[in-house]
Protein backbone atom coordinates (compact mmCIF):
# COMPACT_ATOMS: atom_id res chain seq x y z
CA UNK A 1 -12.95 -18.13 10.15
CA UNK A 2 -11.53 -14.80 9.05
CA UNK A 3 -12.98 -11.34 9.87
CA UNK A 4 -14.32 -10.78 6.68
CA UNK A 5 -15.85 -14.51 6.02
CA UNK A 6 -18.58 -14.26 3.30
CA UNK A 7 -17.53 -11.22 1.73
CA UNK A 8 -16.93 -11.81 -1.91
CA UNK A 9 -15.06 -9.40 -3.86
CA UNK A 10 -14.75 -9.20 -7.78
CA UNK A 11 -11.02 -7.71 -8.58
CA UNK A 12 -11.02 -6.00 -11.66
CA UNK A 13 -7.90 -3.76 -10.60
CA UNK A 14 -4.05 -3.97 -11.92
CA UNK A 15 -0.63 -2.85 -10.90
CA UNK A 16 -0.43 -2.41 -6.94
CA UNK A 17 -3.24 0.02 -5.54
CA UNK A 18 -6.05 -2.53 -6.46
CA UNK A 19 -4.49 -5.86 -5.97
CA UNK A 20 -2.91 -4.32 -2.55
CA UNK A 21 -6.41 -3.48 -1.38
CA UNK A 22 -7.91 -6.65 -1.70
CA UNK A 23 -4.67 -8.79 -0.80
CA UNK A 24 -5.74 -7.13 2.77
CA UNK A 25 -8.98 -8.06 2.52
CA UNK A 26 -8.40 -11.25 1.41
CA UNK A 27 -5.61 -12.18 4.44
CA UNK A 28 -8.59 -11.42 6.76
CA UNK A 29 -10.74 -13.68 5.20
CA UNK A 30 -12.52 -12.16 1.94
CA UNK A 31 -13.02 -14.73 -0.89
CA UNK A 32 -11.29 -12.40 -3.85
CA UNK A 33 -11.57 -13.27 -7.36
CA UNK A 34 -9.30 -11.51 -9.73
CA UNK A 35 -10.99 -10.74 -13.15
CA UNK A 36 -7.83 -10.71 -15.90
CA UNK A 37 -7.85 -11.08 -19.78
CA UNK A 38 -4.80 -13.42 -21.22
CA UNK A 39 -3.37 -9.98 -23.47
CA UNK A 40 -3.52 -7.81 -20.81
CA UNK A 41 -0.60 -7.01 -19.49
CA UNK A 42 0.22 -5.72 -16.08
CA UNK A 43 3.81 -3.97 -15.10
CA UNK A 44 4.01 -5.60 -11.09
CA UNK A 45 2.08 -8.75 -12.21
CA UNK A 46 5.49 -9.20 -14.62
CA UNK A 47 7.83 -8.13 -12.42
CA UNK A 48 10.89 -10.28 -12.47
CA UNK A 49 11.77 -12.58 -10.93
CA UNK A 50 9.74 -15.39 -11.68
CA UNK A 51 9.81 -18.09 -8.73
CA UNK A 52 10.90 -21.39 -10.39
CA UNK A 53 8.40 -23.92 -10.76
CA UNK A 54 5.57 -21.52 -9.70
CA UNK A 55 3.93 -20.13 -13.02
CA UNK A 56 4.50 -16.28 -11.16
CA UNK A 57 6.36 -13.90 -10.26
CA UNK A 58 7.45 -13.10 -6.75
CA UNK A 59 5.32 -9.82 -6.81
CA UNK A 60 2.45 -11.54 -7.96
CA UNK A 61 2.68 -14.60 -5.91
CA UNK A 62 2.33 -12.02 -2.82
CA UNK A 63 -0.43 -9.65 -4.16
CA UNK A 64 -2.58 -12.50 -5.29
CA UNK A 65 -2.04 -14.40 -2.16
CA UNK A 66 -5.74 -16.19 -0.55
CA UNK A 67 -7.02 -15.23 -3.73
CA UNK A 68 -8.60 -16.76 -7.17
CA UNK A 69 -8.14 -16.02 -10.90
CA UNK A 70 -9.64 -16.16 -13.99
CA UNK A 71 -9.43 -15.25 -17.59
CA UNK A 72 -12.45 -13.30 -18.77
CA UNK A 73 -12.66 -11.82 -22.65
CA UNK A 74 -14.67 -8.57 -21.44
CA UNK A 75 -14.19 -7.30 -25.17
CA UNK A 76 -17.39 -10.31 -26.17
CA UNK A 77 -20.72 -10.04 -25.08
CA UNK A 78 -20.18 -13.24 -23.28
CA UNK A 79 -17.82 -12.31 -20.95
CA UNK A 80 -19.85 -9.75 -19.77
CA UNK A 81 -22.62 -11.65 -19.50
CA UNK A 82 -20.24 -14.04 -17.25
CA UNK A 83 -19.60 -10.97 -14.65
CA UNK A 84 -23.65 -10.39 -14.38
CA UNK A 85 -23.60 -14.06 -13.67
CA UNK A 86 -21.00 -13.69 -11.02
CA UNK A 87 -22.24 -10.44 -9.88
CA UNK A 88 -25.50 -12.37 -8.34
CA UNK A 89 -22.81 -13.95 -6.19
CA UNK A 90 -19.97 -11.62 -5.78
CA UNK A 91 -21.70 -8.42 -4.01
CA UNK A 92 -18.32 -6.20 -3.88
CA UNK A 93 -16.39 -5.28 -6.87
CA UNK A 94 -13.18 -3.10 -7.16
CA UNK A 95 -12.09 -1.43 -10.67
CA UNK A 96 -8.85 0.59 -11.74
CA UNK A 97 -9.78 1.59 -15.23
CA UNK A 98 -10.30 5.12 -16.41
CA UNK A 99 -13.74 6.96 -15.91
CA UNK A 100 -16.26 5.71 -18.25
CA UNK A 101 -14.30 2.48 -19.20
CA UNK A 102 -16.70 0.01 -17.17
CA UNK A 103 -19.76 1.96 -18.42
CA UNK A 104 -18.81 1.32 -22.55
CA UNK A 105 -18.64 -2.37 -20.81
CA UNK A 106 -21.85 -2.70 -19.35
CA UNK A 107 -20.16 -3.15 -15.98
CA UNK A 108 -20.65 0.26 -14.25
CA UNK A 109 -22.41 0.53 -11.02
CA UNK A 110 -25.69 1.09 -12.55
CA UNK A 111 -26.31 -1.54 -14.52
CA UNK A 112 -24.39 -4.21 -12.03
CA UNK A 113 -26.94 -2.78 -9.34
CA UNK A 114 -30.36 -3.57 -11.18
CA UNK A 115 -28.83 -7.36 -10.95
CA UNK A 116 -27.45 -7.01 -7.15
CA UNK A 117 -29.32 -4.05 -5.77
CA UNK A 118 -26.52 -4.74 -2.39
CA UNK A 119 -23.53 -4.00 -4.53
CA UNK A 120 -20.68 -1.87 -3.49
CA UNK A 121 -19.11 -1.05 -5.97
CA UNK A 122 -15.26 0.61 -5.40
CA UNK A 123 -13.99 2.71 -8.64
CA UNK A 124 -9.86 3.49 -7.55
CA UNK A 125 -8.17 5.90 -9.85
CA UNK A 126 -5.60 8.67 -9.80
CA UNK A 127 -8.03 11.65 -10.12
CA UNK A 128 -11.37 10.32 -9.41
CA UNK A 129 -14.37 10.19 -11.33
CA UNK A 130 -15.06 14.12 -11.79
CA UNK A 131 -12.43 17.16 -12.20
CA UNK A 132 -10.30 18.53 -15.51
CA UNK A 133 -8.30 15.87 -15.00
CA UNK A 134 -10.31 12.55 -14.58
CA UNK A 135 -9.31 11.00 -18.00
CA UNK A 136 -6.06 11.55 -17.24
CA UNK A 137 -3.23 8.91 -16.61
CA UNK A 138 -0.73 8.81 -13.85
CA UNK A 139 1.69 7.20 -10.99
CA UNK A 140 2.54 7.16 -7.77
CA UNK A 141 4.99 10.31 -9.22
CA UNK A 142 2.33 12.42 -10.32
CA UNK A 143 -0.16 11.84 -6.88
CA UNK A 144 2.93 12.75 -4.35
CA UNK A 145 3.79 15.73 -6.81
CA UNK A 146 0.29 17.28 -7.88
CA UNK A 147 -0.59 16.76 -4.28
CA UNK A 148 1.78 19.56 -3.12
CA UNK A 149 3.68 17.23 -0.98
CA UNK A 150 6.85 17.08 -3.00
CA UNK A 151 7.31 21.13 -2.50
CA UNK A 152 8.73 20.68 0.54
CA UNK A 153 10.19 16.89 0.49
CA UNK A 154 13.54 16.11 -0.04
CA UNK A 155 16.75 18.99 0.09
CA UNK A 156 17.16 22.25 -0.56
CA UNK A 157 20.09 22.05 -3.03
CA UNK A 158 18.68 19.05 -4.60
CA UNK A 159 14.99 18.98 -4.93
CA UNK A 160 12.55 16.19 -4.43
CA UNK A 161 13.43 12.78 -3.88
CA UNK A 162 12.15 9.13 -4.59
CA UNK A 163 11.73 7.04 -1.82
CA UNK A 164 11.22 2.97 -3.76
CA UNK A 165 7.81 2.72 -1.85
CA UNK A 166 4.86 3.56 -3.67
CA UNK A 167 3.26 6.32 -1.46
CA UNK A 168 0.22 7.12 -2.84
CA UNK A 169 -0.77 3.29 -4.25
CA UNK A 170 -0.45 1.78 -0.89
CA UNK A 171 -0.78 4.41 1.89
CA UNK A 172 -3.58 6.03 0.07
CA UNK A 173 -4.85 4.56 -2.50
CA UNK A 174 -5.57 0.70 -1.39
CA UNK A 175 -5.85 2.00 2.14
CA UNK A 176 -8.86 4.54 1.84
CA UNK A 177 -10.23 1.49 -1.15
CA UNK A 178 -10.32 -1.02 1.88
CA UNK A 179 -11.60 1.76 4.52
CA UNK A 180 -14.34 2.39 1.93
CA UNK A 181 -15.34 -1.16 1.06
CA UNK A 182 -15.55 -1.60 4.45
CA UNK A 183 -16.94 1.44 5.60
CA UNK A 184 -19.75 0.50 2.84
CA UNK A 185 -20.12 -3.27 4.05
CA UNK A 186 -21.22 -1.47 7.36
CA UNK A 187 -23.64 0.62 6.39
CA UNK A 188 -25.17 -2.32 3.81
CA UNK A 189 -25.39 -4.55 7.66
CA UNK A 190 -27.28 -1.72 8.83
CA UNK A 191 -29.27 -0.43 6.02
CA UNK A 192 -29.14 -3.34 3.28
CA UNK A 193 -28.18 -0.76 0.41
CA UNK A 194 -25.16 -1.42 -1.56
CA UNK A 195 -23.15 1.98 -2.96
CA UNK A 196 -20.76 3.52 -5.12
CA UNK A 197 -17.31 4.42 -3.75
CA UNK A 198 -15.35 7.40 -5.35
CA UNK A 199 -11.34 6.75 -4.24
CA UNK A 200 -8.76 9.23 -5.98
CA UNK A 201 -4.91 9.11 -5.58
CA UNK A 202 -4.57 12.27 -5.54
CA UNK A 203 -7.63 13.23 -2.76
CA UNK A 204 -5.80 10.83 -0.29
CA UNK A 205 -1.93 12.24 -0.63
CA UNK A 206 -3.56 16.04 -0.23
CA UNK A 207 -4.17 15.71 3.43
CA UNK A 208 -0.85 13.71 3.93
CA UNK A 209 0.61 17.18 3.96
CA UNK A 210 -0.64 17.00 7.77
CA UNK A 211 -0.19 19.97 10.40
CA UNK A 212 2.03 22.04 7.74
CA UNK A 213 -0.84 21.40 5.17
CA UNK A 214 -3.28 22.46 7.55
CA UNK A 215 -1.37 25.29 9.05
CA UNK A 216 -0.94 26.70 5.53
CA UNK A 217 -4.48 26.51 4.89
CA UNK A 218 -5.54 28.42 7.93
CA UNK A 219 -2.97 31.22 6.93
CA UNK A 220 0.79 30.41 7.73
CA UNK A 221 3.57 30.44 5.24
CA UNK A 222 3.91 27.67 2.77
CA UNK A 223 6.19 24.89 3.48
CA UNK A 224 9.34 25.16 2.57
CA UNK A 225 12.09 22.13 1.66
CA UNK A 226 14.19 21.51 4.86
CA UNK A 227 13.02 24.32 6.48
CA UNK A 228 10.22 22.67 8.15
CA UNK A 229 10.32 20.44 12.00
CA UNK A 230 9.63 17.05 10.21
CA UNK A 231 11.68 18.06 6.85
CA UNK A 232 14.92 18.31 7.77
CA UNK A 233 14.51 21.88 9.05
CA UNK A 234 15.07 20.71 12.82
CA UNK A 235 17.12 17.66 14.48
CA UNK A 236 14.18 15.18 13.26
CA UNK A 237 16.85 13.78 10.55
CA UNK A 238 19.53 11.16 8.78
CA UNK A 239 22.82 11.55 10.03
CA UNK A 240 25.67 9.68 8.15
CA UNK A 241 27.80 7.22 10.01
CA UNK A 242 31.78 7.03 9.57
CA UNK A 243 31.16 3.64 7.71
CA UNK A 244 28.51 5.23 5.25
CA UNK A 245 25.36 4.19 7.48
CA UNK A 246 22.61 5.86 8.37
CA UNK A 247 20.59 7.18 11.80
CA UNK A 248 17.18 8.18 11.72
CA UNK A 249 16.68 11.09 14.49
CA UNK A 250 12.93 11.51 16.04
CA UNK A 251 14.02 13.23 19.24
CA UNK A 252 11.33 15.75 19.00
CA UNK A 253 10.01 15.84 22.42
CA UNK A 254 12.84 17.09 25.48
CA UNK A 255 12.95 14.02 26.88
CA UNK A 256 13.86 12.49 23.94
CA UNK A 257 16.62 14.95 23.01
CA UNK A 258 18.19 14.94 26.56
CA UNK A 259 18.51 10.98 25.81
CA UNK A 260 19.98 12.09 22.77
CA UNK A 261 22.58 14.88 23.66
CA UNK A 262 23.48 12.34 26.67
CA UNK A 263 24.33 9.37 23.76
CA UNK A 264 26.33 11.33 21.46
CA UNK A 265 28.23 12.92 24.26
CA UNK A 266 26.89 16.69 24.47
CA UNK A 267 25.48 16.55 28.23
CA UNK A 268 25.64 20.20 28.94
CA UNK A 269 23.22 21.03 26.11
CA UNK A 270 20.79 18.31 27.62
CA UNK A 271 18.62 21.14 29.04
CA UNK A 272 17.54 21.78 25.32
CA UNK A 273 18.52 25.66 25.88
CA UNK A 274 20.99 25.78 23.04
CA UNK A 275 18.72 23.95 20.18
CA UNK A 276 16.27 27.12 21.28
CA UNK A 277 18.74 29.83 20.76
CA UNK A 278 21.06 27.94 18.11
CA UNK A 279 19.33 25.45 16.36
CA UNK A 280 21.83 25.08 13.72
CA UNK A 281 24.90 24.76 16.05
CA UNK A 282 23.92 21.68 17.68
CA UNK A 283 22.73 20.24 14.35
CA UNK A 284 25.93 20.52 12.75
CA UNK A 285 28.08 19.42 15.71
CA UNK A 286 25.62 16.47 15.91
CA UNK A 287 26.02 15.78 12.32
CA UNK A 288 29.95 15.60 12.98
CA UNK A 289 29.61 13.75 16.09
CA UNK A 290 28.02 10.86 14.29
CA UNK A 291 30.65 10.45 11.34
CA UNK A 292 33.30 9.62 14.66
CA UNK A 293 31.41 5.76 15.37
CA UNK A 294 30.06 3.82 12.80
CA UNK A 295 26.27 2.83 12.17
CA UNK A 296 26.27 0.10 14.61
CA UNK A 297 28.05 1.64 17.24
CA UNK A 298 25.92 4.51 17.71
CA UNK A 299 23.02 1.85 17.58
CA UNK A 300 24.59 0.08 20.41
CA UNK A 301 24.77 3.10 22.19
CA UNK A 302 21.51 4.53 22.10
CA UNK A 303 19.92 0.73 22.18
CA UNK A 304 19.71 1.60 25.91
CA UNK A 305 18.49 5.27 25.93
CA UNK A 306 14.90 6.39 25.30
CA UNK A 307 16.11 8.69 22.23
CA UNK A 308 14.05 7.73 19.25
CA UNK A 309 17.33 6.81 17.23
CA UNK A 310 17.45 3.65 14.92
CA UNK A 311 19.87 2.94 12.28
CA UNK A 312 18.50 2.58 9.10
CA UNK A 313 18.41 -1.03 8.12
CA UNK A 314 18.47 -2.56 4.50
CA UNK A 315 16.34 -4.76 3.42
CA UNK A 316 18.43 -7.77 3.96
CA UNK A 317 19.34 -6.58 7.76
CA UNK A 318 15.08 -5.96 8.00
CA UNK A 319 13.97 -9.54 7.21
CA UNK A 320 16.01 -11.19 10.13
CA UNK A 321 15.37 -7.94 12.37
CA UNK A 322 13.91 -9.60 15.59
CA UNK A 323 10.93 -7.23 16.09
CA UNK A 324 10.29 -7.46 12.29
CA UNK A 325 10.01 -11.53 12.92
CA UNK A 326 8.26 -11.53 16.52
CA UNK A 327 5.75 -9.52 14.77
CA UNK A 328 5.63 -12.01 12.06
CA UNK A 329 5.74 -9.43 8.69
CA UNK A 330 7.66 -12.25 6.76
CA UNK A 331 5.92 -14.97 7.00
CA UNK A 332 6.55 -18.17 4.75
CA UNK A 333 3.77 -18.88 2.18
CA UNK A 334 2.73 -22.00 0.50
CA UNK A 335 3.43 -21.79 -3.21
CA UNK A 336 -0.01 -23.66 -4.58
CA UNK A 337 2.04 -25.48 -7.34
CA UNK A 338 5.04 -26.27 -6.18
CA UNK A 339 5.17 -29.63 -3.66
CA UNK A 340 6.38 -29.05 -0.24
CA UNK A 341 7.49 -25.36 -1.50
CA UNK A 342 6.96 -21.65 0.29
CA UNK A 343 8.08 -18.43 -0.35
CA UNK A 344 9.02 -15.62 2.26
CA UNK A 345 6.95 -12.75 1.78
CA UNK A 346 5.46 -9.28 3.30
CA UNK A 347 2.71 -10.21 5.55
CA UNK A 348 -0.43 -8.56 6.92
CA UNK A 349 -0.01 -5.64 9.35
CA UNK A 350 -3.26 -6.10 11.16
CA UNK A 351 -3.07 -8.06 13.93
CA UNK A 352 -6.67 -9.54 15.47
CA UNK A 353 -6.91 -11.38 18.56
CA UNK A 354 -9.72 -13.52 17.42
CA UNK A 355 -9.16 -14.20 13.96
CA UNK A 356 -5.87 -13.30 12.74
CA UNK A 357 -5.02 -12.93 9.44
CA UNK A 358 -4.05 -15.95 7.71
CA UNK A 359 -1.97 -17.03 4.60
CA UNK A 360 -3.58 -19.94 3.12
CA UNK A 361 -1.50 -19.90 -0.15
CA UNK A 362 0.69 -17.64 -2.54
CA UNK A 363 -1.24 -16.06 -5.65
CA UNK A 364 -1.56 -18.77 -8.24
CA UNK A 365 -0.72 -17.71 -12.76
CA UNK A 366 -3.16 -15.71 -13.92
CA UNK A 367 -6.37 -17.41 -15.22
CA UNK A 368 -5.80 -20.72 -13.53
CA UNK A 369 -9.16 -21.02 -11.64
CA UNK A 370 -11.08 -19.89 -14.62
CA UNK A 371 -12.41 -23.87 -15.91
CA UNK A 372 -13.26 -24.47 -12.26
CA UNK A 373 -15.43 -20.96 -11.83
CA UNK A 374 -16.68 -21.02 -14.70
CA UNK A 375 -18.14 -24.33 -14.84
CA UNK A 376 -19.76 -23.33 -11.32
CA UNK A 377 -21.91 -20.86 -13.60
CA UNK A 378 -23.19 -23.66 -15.40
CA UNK A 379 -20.84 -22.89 -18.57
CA UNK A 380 -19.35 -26.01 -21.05
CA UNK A 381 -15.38 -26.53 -22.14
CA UNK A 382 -16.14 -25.07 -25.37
CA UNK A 383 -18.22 -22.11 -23.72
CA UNK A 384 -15.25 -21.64 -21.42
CA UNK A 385 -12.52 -21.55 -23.93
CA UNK A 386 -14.46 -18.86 -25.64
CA UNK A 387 -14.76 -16.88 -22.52
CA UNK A 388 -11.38 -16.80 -21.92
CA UNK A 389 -9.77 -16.40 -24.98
């Protein structure tokens, strides 16, 4: 049995915060049923490429991994009518549209409480339900950027940069969903109320501006781009490699940059004096040092020294990096329609002693439990393909 056994969670969310959020929940045991119309289209749930023979795409084969699908028309009375049905049965739901969109439906948390007074009830958008800009749309762009964050990321003479992960959809916005679901389920155990859960985007990547953020707030100088410790403004830093690599730098701490200065052959600044006194001296003889060896060789070098230094891998070199697989983040997943067939994917990062997460299948096409719930509910063939259509 998984952690969260018996929690049943109606997905009504798209693209990745959402379906993130509830593919955790769902490795740890939540039953998740993902609430879809057949014309609406989602950019990751398309994302080429499709896996042959599955009916999916790789991206959606992982996010709706352990869970179920259906098609519901939520633009007829009916359909609606099917989610109160469900709702009796499903006591969490999660929803990505706009402000007011689930209201117009009849499927805000008012009305789905009079029918499930122990709902919880998780609304995820950009800019939350209040504020100028509630109605507004957005990306993982316009979080990291209205946030304040993007002020100081990235280089002086170049600006901001992209990094290919979605920041504030994963770290922030599926992580504080699933803190709050859960956070909610708690206080249901204890109390037996149900409750409405606010998550914004935008709220969660404003305190990811950390100890600068808060320094500024208490009355230091803003930020500035690589002029911070953790922005480039100290040795914490990517160094290029003769061969075009990369090393990431974390020797913050003076043990760590004695292990450092001893690897890349400066032993009489060990004593950290110099990086005090001339900070940008030993950064720019480091950064020279490093183009002498290539990317490996320095990670051969300090493989033995307790310097915080590790190359920076691709994602080919990361899926057969031994920690990587001894910690089992790419796990091989059943694909539900294709015989004797799995897929390599990104697993679960929480590790339980007791009941580990577990991948019981890949996601399955969109819609394809929706004659077998449906019918549960007591609805006929023709009812269904009225539903669904």
């Amino acid at each position: 049995m998984g952690a969260l056994n018996g929690l049943k969670i109606l997905d009504f969310s798209t693209l990745l915060p959402g379906p993130y959020a509830t593919l955790m929940l769902a490795d740890l045991g939540a039953e998740v049923l993902r609430v879809t119309g057949p014309s609406q289209y989602d950019l990751v749930t398309h994302w080429p490429p499709e896996i042959e023979g599955s009916g999916t795409t790789a991206a959606a084969a992982w996010l709706g991994r352990n869970k179920k699908t259906i098609y519901l028309n939520l633009k007829k009375p009916a359909g609606i009518e099917a989610v109160h049905r469900l709702i009796a049965d499903y006591d969490i739901v999660i929803e990505q549209f706009r402000p007011g969109v689930m209201k117009k439906l009849g499927l805000d948390y008012e009305t789905l409480r009079q029918i499930n007074p122990r709902l919880i009830y998780c609304s995820l958008t950009g800019y939350g339900q209040t504020g100028p800009l509630a109605q507004r749309a957005g990306h993982d762009i316009n979080y990291l950027s209205r946030s304040g964050n993007m002020a100081q990321a990235g280089r002086a003479a170049t600006g901001p940069v992209l990094t290919d992960m979605q920041i504030a959809d994963v770290a922030v916005g599926a992580m504080n969903s699933v803190v709050g679901i859960l956070a909610a389920v708690q206080h249901r155990h204890t109390t037996g109320e149900g409750q409405y859960i606010d998550i914004a985007m935008l709220d969660g990547m404003v305190p990811f501006s950390t100890m600068d953020g808060a320094c500024f707030l208490a009355g230091a100088h803003a930020p500035q781009r690589e002029g911070e410790l953790l922005n480039g403004g100290g040795i914490y830093d990517f160094y290029e490699t003769k061969d075009g690599g990369y090393l990431s730098v974390g020797s913050l701490e003076p043990k760590f940059f004695v292990a450092l200065m001893q690897g890349a052959g400066f032993p009489e600044w060990a004593d950290g004096t110099i990086f005090k006194t001339d900070p940008d001296k030993v950064k720019k003889a480091l950064r020279e040092r490093l183009l002498t060896k290539t990317r490996d060789e320095w990670a051969e070098i300090f493989k033995s020294l307790d310097a915080c230094v590790e190359p920076v891998l691709s994602m080919e070199e990361m899926r057969e990096d031994a920690q990587v697989n001894q910690r089992g983040m790419v796990p091989q997943v059943t694909l539900p329609l294709c015989e004797n067939k799995t897929v390599q994917q990104l697993g679960c990062p929480i590790k339980l002693s007791a009941c580990p997460p577990e991948y019981r299948h890949a996601g399955y096409p969109d819609g394809y439990h929706t004659k077998e719930i449906l019918a549960e509910l007591g609805y006929s063939e023709a009812e269904i393909a009225e539903l669904s259509t």
